[in-house]
Protein backbone atom coordinates (compact mmCIF):
# COMPACT_ATOMS: atom_id res chain seq x y z
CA UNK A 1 -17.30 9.81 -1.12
CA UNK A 2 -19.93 9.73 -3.88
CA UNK A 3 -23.68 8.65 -3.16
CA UNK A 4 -22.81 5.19 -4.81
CA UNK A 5 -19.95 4.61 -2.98
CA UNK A 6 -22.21 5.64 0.82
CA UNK A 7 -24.77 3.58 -0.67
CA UNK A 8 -23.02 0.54 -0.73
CA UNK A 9 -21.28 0.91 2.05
CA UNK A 10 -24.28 1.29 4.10
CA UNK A 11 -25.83 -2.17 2.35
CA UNK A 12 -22.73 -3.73 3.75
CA UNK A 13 -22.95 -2.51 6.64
CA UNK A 14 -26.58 -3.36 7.54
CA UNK A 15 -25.22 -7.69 5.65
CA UNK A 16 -22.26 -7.42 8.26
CA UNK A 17 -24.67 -6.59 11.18
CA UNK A 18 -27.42 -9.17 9.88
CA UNK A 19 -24.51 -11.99 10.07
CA UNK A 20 -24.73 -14.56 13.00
CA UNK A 21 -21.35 -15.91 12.43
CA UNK A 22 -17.68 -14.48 12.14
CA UNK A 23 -16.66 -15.58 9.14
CA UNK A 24 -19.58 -14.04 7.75
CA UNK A 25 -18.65 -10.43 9.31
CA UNK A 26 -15.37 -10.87 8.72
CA UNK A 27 -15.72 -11.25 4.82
CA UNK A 28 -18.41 -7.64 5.12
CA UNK A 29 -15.94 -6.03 7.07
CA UNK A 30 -13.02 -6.91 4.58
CA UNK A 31 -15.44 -6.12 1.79
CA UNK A 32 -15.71 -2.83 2.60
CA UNK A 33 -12.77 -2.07 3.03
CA UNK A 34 -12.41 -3.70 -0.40
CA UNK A 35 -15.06 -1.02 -1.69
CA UNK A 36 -12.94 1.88 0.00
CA UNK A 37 -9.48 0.70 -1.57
CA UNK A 38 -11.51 0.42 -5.11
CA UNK A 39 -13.24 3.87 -4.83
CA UNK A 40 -9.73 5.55 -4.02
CA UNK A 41 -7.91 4.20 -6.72
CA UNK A 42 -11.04 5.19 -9.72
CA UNK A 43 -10.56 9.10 -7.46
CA UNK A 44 -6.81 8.52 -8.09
CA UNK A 45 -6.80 7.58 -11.63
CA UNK A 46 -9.78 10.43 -12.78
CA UNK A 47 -7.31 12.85 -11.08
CA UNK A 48 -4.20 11.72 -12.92
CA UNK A 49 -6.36 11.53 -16.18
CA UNK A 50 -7.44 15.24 -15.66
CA UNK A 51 -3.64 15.97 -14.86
CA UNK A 52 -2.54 14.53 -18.09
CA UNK A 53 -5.19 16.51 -19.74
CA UNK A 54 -4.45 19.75 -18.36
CA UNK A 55 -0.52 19.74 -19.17
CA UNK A 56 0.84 21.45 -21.63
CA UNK A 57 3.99 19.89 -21.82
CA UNK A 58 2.02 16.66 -22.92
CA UNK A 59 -0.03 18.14 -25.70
């Protein structure tokens, strides 16, 4: 995890705890994991990018 990825987790976090109702928590808690499923795939696609870079067969 990078520090923009902690930090807006942990603003979630504190909005889900704030919430008085459940559908409110529910959409923070969904959100993050949201946030988690979007940070993967950028860490997924920056490693297949520097993959592609480094083959040689593709140059």
């Amino acid at each position: 995890m990078n520090q923009r990825e902690n930090w807006l987790l942990e603003q979630i976090s504190g909005l889900e705890k704030q919430a008085t109702d459940f559908k409110t928590r529910a959409y923070f808690h969904q959100l993050k994991d949201l946030v988690d499923e979007q940070y993967r795939r950028i860490e997924q696609t920056e490693d297949e990018i520097d993959g592609r870079a480094w083959n040689p067969s593709e140059w």
